[in-house]
Protein backbone atom coordinates (compact mmCIF):
# COMPACT_ATOMS: atom_id res chain seq x y z
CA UNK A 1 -7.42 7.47 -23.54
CA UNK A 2 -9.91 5.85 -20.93
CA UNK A 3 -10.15 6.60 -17.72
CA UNK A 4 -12.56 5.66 -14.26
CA UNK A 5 -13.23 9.20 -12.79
CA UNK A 6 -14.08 10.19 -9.30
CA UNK A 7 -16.32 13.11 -9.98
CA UNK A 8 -16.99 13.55 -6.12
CA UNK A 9 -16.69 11.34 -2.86
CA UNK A 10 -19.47 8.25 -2.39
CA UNK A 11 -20.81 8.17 -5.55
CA UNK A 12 -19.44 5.39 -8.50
CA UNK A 13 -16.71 6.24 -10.74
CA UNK A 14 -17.36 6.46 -14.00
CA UNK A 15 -15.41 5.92 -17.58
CA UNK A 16 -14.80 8.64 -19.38
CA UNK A 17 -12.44 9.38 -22.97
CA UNK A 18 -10.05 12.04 -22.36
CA UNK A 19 -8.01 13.11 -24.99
CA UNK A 20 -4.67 11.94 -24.46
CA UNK A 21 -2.39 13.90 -21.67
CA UNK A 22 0.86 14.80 -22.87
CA UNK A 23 3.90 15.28 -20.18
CA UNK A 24 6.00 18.22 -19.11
CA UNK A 25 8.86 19.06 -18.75
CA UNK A 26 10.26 16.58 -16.36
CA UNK A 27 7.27 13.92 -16.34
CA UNK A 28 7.16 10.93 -18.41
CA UNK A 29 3.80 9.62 -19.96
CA UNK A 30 3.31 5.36 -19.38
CA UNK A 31 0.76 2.74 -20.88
CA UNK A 32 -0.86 0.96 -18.13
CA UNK A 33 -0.59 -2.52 -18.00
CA UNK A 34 -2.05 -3.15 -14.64
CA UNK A 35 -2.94 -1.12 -11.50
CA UNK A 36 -3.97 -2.37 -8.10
CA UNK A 37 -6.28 -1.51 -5.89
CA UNK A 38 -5.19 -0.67 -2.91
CA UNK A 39 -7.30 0.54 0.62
CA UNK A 40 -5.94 3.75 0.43
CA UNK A 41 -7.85 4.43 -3.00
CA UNK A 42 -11.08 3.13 -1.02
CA UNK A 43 -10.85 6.30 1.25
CA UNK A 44 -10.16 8.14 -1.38
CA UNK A 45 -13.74 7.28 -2.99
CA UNK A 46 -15.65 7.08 0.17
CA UNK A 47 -14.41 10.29 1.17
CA UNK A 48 -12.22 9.39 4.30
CA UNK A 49 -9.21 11.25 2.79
CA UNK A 50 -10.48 15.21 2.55
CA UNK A 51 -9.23 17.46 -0.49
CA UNK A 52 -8.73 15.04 -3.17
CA UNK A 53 -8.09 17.00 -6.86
CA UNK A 54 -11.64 16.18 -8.50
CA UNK A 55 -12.14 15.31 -10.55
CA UNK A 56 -9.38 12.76 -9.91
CA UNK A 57 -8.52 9.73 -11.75
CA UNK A 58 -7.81 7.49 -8.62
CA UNK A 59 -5.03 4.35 -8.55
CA UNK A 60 -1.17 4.33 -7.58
CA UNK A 61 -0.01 0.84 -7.79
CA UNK A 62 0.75 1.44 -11.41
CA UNK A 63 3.01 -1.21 -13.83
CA UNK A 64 3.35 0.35 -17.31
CA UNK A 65 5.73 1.07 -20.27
CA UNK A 66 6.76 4.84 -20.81
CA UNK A 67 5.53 5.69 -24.87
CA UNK A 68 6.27 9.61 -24.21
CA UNK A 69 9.05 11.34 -22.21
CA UNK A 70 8.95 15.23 -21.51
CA UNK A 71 11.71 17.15 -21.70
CA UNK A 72 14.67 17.36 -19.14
CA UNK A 73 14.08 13.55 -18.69
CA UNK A 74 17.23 11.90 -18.80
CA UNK A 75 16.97 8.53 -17.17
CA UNK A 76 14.12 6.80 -18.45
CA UNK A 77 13.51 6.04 -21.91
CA UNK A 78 10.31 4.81 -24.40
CA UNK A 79 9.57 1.41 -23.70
CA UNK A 80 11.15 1.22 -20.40
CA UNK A 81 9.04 -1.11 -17.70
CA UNK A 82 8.17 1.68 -14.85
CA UNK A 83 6.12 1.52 -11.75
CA UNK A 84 4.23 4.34 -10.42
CA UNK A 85 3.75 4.90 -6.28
CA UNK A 86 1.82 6.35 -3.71
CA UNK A 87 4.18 9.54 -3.80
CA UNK A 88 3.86 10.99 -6.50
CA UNK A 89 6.28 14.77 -5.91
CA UNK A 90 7.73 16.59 -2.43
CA UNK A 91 8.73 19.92 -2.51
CA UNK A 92 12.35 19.01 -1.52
CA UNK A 93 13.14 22.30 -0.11
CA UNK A 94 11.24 22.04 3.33
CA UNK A 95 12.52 20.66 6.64
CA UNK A 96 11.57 17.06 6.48
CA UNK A 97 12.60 16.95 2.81
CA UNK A 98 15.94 18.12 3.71
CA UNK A 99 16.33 15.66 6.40
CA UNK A 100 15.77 12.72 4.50
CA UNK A 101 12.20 12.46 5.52
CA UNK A 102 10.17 13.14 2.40
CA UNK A 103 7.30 11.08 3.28
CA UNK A 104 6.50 13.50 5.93
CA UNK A 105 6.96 16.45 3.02
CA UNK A 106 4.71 19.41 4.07
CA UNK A 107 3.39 20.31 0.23
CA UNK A 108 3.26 16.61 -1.20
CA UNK A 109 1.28 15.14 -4.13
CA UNK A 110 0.08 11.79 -3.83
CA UNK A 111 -0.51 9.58 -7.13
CA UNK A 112 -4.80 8.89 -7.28
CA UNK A 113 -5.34 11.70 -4.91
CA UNK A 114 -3.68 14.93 -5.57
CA UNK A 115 -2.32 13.78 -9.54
CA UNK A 116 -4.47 11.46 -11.63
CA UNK A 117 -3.43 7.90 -10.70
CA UNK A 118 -3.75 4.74 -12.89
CA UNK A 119 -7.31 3.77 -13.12
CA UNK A 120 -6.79 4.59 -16.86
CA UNK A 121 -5.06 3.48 -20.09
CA UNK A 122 -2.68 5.99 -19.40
CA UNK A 123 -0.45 8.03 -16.53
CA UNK A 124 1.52 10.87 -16.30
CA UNK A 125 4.02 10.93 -13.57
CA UNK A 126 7.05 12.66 -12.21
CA UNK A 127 10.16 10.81 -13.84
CA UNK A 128 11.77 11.76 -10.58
CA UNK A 129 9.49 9.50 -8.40
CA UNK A 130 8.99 6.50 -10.74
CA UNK A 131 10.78 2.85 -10.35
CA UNK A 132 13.03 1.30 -13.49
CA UNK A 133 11.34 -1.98 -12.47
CA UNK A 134 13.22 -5.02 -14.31
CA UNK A 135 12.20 -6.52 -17.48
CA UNK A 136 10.98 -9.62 -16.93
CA UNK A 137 7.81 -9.96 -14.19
CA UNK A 138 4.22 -10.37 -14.63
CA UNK A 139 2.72 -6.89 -14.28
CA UNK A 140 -0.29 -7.51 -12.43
CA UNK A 141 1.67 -9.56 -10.30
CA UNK A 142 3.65 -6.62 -9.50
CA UNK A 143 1.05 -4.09 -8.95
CA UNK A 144 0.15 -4.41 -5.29
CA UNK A 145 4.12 -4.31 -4.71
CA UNK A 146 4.07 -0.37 -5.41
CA UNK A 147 1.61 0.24 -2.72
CA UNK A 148 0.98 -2.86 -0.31
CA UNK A 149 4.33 -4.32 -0.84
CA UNK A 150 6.21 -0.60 -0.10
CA UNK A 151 4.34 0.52 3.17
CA UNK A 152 4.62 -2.93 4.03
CA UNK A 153 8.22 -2.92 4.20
CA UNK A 154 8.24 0.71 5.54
CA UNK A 155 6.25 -0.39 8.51
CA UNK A 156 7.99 -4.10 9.05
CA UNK A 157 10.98 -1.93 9.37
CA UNK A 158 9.65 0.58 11.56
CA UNK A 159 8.45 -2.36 13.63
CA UNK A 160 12.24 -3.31 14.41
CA UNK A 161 13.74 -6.73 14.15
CA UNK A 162 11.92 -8.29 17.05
CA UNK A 163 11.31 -12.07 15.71
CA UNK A 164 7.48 -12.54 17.09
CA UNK A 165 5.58 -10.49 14.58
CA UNK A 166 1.94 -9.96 14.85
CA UNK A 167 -0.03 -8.84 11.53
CA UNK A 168 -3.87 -7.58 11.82
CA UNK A 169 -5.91 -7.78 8.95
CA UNK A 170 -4.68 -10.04 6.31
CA UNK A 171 -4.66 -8.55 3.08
CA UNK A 172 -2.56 -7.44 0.36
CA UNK A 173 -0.19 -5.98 2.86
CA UNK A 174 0.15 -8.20 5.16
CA UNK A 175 0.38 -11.61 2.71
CA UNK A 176 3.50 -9.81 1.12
CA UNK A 177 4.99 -8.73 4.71
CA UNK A 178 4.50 -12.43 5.89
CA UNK A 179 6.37 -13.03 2.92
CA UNK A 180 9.18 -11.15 3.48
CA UNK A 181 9.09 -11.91 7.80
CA UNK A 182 9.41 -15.64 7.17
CA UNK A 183 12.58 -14.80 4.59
CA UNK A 184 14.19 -12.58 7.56
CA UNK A 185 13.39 -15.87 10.20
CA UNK A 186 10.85 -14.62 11.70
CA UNK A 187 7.15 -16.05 13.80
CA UNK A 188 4.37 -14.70 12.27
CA UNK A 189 1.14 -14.46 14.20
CA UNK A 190 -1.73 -13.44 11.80
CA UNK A 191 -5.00 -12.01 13.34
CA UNK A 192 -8.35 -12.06 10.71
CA UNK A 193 -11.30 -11.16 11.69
CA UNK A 194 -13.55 -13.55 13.46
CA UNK A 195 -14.00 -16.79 12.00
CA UNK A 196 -12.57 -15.86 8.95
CA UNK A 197 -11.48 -19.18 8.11
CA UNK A 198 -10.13 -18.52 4.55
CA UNK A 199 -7.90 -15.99 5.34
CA UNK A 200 -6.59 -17.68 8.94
CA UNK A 201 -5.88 -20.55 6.38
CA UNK A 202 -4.19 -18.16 3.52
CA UNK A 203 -1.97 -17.14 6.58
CA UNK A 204 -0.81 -20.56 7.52
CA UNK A 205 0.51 -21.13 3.99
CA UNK A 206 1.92 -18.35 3.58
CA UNK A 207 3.89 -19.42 6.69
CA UNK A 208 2.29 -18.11 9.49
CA UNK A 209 2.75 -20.08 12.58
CA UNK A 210 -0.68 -19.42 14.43
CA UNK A 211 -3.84 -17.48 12.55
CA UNK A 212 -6.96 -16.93 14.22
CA UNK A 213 -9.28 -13.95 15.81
CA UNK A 214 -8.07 -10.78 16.26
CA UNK A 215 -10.04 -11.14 19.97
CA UNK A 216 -7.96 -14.05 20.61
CA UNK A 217 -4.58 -13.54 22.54
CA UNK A 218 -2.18 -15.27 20.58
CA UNK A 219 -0.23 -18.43 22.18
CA UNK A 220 2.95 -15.86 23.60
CA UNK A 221 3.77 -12.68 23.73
CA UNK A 222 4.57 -10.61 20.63
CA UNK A 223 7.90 -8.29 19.93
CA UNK A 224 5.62 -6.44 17.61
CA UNK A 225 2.68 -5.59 15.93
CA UNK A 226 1.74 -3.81 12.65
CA UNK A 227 -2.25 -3.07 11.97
CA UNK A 228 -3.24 -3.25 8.60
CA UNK A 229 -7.09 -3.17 9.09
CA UNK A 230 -8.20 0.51 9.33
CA UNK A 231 -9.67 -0.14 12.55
CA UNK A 232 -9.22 1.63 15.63
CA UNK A 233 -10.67 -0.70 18.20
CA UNK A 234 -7.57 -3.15 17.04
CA UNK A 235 -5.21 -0.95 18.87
CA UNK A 236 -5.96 -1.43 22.08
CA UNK A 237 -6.03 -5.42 21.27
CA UNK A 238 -3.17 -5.36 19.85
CA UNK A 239 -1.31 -3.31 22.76
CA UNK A 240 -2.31 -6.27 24.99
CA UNK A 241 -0.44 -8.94 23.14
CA UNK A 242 3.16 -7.47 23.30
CA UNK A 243 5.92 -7.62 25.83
CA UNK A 244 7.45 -5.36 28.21
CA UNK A 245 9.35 -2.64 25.27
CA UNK A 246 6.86 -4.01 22.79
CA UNK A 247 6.15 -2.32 19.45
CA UNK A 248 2.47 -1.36 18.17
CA UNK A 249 2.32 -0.23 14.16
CA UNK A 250 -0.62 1.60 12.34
CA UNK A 251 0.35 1.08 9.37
CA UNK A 252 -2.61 2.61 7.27
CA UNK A 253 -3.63 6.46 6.14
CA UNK A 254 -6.75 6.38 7.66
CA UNK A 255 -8.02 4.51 10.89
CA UNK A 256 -11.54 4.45 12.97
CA UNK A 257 -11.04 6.66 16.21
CA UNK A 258 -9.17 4.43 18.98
CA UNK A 259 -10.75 3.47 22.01
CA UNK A 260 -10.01 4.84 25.30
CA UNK A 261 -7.52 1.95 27.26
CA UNK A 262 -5.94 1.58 30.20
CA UNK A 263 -2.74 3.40 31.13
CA UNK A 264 -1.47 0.06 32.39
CA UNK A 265 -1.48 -1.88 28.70
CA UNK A 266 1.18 1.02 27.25
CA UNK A 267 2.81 1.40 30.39
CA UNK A 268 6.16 -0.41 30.56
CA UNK A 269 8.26 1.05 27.70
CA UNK A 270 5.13 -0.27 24.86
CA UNK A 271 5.50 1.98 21.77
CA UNK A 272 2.25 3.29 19.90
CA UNK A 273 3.94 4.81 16.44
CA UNK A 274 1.74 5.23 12.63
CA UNK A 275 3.64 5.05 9.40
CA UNK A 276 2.91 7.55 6.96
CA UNK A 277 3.53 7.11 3.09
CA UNK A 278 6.54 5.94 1.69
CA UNK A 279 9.82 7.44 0.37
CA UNK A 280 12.15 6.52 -2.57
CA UNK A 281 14.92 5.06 -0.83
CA UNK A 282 12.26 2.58 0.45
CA UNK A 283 11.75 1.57 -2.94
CA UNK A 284 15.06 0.91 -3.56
CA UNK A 285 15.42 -0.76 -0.90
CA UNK A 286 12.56 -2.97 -0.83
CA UNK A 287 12.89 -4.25 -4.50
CA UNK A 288 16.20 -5.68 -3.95
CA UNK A 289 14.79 -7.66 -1.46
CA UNK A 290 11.30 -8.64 -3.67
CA UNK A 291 13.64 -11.60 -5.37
CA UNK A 292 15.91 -12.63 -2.70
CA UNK A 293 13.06 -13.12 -0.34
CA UNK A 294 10.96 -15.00 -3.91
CA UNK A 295 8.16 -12.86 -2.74
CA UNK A 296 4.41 -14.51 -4.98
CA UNK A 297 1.27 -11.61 -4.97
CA UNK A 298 -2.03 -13.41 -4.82
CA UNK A 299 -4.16 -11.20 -7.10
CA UNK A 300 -7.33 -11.17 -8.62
CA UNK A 301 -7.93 -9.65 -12.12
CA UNK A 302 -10.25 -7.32 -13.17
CA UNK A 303 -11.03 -5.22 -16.45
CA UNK A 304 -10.50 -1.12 -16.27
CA UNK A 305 -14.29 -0.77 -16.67
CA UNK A 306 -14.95 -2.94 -13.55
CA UNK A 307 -13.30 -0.83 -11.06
CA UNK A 308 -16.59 0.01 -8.71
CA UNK A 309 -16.64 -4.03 -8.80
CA UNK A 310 -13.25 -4.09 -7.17
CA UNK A 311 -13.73 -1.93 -4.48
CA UNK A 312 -17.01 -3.00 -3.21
CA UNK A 313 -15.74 -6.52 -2.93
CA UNK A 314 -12.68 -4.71 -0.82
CA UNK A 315 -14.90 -3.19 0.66
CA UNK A 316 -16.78 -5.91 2.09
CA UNK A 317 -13.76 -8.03 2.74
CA UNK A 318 -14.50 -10.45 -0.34
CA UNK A 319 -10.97 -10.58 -1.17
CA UNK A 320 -7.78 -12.90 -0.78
CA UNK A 321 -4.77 -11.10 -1.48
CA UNK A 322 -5.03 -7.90 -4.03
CA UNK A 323 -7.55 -6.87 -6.97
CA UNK A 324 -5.57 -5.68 -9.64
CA UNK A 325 -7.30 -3.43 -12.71
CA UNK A 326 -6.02 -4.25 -16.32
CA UNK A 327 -6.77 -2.01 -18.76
């Protein structure tokens, strides 16, 4: 098998032939057909994220079909179309497992990042944390769903059901939470950053009813926002542009430090709250809603081998909508 390799933080990855990894007892073994490329693997390779497993084979939006099932799997079979997440095992036994809070599990392993992810030809995963995804579906369309589309959805639901919805940063995440906001009947507001007139454009068509600077206040007052861009400095902006009992989302892993800000701008019942990985049932739950709400990826291709490619032009903002790697 082929693989891109993080050997350590900052530096390139690099392909390497492994001989092919074979899966335990409870783990299934998938072809990839297409993995995105997703922020979160960006801090992974600049070293924003501390304690990665190195050398790691980064990447958990990951569409594939199993070709090798360990034993004790009884629920998947060969050939079966699968997608790999961010969550990759919990430990199940500690507090937050037991009270339905896995994401917050304390001795987690995260797919890319803890357990080789899908920057290869090939995964392993846990067979108890993969999706039976259905079979028809382009497969690099559905990449960024396992990643973007997942902590989208947890965080538009953590948001609550106000119907003004704010969205900072306009990217993979946000251009399938638009998506699904516009199904429910809500406003979107989409803040870019400044004068970025292709993606304040993207926004509008996507449905958005205003698009512009993230410096800008927007036309009314919010219910809610959810940050996307792993800045800090957006927090305090985006506290400013909700109502009285107003909700503010981080939605990302990692975020520049926030500002000091005036007492005043959280004062009156505003919420601060982060979102923090992803559990099963919101899998479940957000693929039901993937066709009723006709939710369209806008992705752009790229071969395994270009994967440094992929996240520079992240990286530097070049994109619209998600890079997705096909092997």
């Amino acid at each position: 098998m082929q693989a891109m390799i993080l050997e350590r933080p900052g530096v390139p990855l690099k392909l390497v032939e492994q001989s092919d990894a074979l899966p335990a007892s409870g783990e299934i073994r998938l072809r990839v057909t297409a993995c995105g490329v997703c922020r979160t693997d960006l801090h992974v390779v600049d070293g924003d994220l501390r304690n990665p497993k190195l050398p790691v084979v980064p990447g958990h939006e990951i569409v594939g079909r199993i070709d090798m099932v360990g034993q004790g799997v009884g629920s998947l079979e060969i050939g079966q179309r699968v997608g790999v997440p961010w969550l990759g095992q919990t430990c199940g036994c500690c507090q937050y497992c037991r009270n339905g809070a896995e994401n917050l599990c304390d001795r987690p392993l995260f797919t890319g990042y803890t357990r080789d992810g899908g920057y290869a030809t090939h995964a392993i995963a846990d067979a108890r944390y993969v999706f039976a995804l259905p079979e028809h579906g382009d497969d690099v369309a559905t990449a960024p769903l396992l990643c973007a589309g997942l902590i989208g959805w947890r965080s538009l639901q953590i948001a609550g059901d106000g119907e003004k919805l704010g969205l900072y940063g306009f990217g993979a995440a946000a251009h399938i939470v638009a998506q699904v906001a516009r199904w429910q009947g809500r406003k979107v507001f989409a803040f870019t950053r400044q004068a970025d007139d292709a993606a304040q454009t993207f926004a509008k068509e996507l449905g958005a009813c205003w698009a512009g600077s993230s410096e800008i206040a927007p036309p009314e007052p919010l219910d809610c926002a959810i940050i996307y861009a792993p800045v800090g400095a957006l927090v305090p902006l985006a506290l400013r542009t909700v109502r009285k009992g107003g909700r503010v989302i981080c939605a990302g892993i990692h975020m520049s430090d926030i500002p000091t800000f005036p007492y005043e701008i959280l004062w009156q019942e505003r919420e601060l709250k982060s979102v923090a990985n992803l559990t099963r049932r919101d899998g479940e739950d957000f693929f039901k809603i993937v066709p009723k709400a006709a939710i369209k990826t806008q992705t752009v291709p790229y071969p395994l081998v270009r994967a440094n490619d992929a996240l520079a032009d992240l990286r530097s903002g070049r994109l619209q909508g998600a890079a997705v790697l096909v092997p």
